[in-house]
N, C-alpha and C. Protein backbone atom coordinates (compact mmCIF):
# COMPACT_ATOMS: atom_id res chain seq x y z
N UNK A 1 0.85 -1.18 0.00
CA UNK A 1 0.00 0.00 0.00
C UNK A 1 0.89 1.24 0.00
N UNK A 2 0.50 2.42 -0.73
CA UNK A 2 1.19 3.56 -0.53
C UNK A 2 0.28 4.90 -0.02
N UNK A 3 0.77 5.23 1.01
CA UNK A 3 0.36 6.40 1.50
C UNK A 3 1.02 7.68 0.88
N UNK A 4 0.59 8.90 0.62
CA UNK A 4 0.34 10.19 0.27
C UNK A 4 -0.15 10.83 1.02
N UNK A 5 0.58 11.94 2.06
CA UNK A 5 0.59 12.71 2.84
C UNK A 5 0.84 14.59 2.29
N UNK A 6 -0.28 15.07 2.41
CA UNK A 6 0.04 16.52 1.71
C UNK A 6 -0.18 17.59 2.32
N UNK A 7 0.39 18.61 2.44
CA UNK A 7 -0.21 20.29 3.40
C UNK A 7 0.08 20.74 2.27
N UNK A 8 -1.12 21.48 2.39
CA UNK A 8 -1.51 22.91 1.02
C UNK A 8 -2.06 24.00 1.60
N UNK A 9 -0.92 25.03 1.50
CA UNK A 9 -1.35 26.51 2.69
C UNK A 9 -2.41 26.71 1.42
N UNK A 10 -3.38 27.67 1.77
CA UNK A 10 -4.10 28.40 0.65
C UNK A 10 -4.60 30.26 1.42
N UNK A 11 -4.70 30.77 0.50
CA UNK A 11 -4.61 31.61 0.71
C UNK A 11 -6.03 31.95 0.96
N UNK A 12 -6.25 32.82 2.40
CA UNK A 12 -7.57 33.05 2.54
C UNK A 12 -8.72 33.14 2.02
N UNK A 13 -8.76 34.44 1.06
CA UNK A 13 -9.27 34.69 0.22
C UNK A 13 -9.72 33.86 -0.84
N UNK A 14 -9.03 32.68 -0.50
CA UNK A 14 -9.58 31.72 -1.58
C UNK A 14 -9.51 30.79 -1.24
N UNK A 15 -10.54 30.80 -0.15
CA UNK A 15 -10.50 29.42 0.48
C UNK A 15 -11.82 28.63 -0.12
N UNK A 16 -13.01 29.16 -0.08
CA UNK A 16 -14.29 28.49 -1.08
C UNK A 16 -13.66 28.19 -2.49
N UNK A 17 -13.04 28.60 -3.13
CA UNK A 17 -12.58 28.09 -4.40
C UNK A 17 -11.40 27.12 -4.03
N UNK A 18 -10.84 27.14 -2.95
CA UNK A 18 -9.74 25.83 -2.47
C UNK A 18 -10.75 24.42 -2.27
N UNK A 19 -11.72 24.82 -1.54
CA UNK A 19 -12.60 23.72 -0.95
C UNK A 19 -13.41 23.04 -2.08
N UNK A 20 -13.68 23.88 -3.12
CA UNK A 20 -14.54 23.52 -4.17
C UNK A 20 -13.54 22.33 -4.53
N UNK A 21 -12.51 23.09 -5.32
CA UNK A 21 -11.53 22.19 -5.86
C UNK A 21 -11.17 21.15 -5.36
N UNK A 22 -10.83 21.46 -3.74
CA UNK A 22 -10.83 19.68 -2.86
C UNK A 22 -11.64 18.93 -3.22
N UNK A 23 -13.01 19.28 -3.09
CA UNK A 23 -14.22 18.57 -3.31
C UNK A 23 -14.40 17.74 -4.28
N UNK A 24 -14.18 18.74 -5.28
CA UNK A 24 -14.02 17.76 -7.00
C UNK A 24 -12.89 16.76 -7.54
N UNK A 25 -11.70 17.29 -6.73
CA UNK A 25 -11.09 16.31 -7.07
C UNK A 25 -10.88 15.26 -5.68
N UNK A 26 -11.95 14.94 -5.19
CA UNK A 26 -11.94 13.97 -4.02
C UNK A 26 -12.93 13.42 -4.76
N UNK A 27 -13.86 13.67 -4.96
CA UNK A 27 -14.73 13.12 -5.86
C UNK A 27 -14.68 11.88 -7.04
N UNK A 28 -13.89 12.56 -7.75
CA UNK A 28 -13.03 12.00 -9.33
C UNK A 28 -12.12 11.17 -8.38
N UNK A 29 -11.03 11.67 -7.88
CA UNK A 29 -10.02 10.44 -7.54
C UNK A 29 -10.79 9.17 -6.61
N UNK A 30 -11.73 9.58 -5.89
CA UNK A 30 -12.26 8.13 -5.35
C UNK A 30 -12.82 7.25 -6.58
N UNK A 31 -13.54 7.42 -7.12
CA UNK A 31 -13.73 6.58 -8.33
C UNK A 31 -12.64 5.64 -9.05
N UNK A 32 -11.27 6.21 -8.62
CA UNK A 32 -10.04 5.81 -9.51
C UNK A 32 -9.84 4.25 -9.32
N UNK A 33 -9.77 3.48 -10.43
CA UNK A 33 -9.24 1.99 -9.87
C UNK A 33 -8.06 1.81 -8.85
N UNK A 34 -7.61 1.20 -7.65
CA UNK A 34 -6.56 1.21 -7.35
C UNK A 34 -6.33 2.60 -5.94
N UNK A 35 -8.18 2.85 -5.77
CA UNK A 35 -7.78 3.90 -4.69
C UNK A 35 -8.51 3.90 -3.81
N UNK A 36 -8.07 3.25 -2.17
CA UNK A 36 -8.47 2.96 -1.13
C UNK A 36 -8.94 4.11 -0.52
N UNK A 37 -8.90 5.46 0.11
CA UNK A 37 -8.90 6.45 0.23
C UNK A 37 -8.71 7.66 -0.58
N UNK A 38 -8.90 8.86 -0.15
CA UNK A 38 -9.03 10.09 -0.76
C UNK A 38 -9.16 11.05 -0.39
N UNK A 39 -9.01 11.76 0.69
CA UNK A 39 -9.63 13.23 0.82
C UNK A 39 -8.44 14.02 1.74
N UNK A 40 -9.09 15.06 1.65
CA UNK A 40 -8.86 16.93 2.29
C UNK A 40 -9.62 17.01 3.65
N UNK A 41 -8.58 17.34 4.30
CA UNK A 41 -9.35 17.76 5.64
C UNK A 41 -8.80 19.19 6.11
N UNK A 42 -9.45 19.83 6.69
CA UNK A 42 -8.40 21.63 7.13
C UNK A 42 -8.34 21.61 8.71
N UNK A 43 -7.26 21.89 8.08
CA UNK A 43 -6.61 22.08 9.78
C UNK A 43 -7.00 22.61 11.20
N UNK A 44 -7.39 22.00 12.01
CA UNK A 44 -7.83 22.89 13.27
C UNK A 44 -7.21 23.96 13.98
N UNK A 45 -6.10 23.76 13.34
CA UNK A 45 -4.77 25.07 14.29
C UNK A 45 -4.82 26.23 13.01
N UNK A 46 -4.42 25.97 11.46
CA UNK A 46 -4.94 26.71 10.65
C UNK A 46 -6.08 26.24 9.64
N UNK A 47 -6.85 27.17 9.90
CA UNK A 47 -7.95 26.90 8.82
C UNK A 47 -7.89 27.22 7.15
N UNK A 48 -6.31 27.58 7.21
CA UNK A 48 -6.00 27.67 5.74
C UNK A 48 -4.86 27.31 5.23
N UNK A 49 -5.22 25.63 5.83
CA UNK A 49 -4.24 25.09 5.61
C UNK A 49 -4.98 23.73 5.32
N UNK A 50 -5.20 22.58 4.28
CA UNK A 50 -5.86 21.94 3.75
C UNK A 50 -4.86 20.50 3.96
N UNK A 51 -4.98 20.02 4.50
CA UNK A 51 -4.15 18.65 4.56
C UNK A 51 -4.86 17.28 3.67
N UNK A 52 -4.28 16.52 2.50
CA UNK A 52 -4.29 15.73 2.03
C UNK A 52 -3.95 14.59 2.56
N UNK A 53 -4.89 13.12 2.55
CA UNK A 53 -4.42 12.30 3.18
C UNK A 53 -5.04 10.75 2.06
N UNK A 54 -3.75 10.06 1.18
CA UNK A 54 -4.50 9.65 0.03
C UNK A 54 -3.80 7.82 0.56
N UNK A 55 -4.69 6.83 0.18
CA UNK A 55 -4.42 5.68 0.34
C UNK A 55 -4.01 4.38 -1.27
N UNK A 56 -3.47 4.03 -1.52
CA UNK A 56 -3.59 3.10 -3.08
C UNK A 56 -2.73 1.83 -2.32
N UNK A 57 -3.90 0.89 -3.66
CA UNK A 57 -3.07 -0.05 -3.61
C UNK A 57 -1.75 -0.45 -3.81
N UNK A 58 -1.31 0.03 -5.19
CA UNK A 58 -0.14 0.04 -5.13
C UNK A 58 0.85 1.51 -5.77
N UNK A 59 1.72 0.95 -6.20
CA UNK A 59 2.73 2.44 -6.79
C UNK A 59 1.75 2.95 -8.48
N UNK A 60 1.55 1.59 -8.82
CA UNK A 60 0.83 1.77 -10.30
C UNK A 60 -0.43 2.74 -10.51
N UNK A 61 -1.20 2.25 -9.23
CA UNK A 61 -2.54 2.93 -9.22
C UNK A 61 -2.19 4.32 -8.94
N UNK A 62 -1.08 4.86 -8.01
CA UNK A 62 -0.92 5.86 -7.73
C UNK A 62 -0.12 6.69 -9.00
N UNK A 63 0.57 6.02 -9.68
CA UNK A 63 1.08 6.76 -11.38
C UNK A 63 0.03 6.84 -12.10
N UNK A 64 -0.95 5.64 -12.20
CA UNK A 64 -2.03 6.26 -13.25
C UNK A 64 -2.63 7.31 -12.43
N UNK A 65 -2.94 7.76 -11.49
CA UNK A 65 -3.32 8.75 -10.85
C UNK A 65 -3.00 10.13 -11.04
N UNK A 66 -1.71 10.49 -11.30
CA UNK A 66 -1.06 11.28 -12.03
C UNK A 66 -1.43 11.39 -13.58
N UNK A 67 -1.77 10.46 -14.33
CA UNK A 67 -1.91 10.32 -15.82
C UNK A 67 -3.59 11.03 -15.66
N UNK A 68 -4.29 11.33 -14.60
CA UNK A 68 -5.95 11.72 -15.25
C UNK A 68 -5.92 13.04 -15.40
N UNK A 69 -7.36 13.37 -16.00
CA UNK A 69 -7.68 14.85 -16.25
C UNK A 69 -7.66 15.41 -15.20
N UNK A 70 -8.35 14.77 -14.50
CA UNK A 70 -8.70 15.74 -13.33
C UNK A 70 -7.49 16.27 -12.57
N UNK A 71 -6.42 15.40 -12.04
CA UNK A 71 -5.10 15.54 -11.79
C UNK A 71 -4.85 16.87 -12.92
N UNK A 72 -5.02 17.02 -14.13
CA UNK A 72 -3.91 17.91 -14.71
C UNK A 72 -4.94 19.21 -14.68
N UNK A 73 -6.53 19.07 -14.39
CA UNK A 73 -7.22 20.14 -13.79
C UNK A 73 -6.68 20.86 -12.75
N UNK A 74 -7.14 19.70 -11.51
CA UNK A 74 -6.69 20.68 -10.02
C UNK A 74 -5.32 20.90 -9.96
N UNK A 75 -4.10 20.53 -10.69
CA UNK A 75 -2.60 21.32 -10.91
C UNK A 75 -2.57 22.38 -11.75
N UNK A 76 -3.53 22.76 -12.55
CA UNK A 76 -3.60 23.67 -13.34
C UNK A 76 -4.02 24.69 -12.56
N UNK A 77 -5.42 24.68 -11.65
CA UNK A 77 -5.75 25.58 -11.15
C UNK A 77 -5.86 25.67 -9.50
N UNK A 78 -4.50 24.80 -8.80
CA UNK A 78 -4.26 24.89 -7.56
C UNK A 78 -3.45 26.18 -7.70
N UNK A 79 -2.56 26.36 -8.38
CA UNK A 79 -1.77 27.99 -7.83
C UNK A 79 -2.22 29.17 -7.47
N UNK A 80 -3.63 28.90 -8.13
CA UNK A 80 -4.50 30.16 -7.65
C UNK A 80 -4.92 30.24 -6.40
N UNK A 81 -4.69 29.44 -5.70
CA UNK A 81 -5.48 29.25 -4.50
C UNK A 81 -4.37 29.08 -3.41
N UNK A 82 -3.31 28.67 -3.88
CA UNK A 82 -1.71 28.21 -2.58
C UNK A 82 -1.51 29.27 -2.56
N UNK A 83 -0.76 29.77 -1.01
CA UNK A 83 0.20 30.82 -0.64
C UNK A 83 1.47 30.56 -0.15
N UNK A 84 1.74 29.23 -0.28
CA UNK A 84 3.03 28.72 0.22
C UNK A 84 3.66 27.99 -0.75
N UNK A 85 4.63 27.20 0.17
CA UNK A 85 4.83 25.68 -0.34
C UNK A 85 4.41 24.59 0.06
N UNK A 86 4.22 24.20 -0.98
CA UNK A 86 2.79 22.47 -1.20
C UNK A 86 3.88 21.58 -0.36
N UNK A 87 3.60 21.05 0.64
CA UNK A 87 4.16 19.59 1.35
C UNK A 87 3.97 18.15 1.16
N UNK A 88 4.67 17.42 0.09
CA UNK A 88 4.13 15.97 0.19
C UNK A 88 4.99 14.81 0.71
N UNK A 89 4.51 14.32 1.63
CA UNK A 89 5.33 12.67 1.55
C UNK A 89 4.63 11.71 1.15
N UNK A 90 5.31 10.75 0.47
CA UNK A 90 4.71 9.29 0.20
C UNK A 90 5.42 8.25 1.11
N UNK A 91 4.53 7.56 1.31
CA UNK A 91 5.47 6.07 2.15
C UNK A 91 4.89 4.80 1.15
N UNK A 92 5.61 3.77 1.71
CA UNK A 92 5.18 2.40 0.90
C UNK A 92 4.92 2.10 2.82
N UNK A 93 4.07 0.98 2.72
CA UNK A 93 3.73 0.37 4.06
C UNK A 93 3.04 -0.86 3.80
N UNK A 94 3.65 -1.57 4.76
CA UNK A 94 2.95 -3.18 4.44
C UNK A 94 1.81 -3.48 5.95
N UNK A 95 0.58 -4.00 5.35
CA UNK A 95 -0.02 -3.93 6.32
C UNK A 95 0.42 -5.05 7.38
N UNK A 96 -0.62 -5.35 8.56
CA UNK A 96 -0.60 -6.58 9.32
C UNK A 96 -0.99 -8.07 8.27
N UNK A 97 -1.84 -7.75 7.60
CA UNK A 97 -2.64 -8.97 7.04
C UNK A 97 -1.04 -9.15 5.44
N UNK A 98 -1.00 -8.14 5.34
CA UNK A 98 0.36 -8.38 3.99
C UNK A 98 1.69 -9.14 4.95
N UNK A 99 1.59 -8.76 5.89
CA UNK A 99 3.46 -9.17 6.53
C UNK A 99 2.37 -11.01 7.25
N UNK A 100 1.57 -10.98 7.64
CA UNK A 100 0.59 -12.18 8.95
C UNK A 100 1.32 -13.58 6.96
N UNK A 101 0.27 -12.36 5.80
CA UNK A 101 0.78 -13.42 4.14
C UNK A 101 1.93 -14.01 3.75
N UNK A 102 3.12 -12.92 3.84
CA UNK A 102 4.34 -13.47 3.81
C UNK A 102 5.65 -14.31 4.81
N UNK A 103 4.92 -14.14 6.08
CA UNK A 103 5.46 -14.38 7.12
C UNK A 103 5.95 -15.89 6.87
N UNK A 104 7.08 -16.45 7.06
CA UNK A 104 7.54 -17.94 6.73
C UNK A 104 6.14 -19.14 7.86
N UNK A 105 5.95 -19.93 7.29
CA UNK A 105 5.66 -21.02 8.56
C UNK A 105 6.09 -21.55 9.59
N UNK A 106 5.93 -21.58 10.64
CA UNK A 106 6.94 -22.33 11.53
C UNK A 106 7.21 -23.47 11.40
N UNK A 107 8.77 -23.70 11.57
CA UNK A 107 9.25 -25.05 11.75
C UNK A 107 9.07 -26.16 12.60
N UNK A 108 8.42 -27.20 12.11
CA UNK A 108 8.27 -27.94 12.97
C UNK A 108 9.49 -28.10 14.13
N UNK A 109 8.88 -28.86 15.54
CA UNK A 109 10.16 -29.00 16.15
C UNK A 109 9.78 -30.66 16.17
N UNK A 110 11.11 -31.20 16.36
CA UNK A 110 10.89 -33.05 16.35
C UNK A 110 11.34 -33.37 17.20
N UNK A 111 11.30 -34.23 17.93
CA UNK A 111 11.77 -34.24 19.43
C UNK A 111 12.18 -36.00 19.67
């Protein structure tokens, strides 16, 4: 699984046109094959500050993710709305039930 972690300052003044845009493209990307999660939440300490928090199955789903319209929409018309710099991390993470799958069997003991 890969996690996508994002802070997006936005600038006051354009915060209903930030939220819109969250909206729509939370929308469109949940639909995406390959996408466990999706959304924007705003910050309780700043309220103009929009935190991204995205889930996929794997690295693939998350490249075609990059390849849609909507992706080359809300990058087209996120600058209008940021007042900073955009924050992202990605992680790879293996769950309990992925590591419980690969985990070897135990060896018998013979006595």
């Amino acid at each position: 699984m890969i996690i996508v972690h994002g802070l997006i300052p936005i600038r006051p003044e354009c915060r209903e046109q930030a939220l819109e845009l969250a909206r729509r493209m939370t929308e469109a990307t949940q639909a995406e094959a390959g996408c466990i999660s999706y959304d924007f939440y705003v910050g309780l300490s700043d309220p103009n500050t929009l935190m991204l928090f995205q889930e996929w199955e794997n690295m693939e789903a998350l490249m075609g993710h990059f390849q849609t319209e909507h992706m080359d929409e809300f990058l087209q018309a996120l600058p209008d709305v940021v007042s900073g710099e955009i924050v992202t991390r990605r992680y790879a993470v293996q769950t309990i039930e992925e590591e419980t799958e690969e985990a070897e069997p135990p060896t018998p003991v013979i006595h």
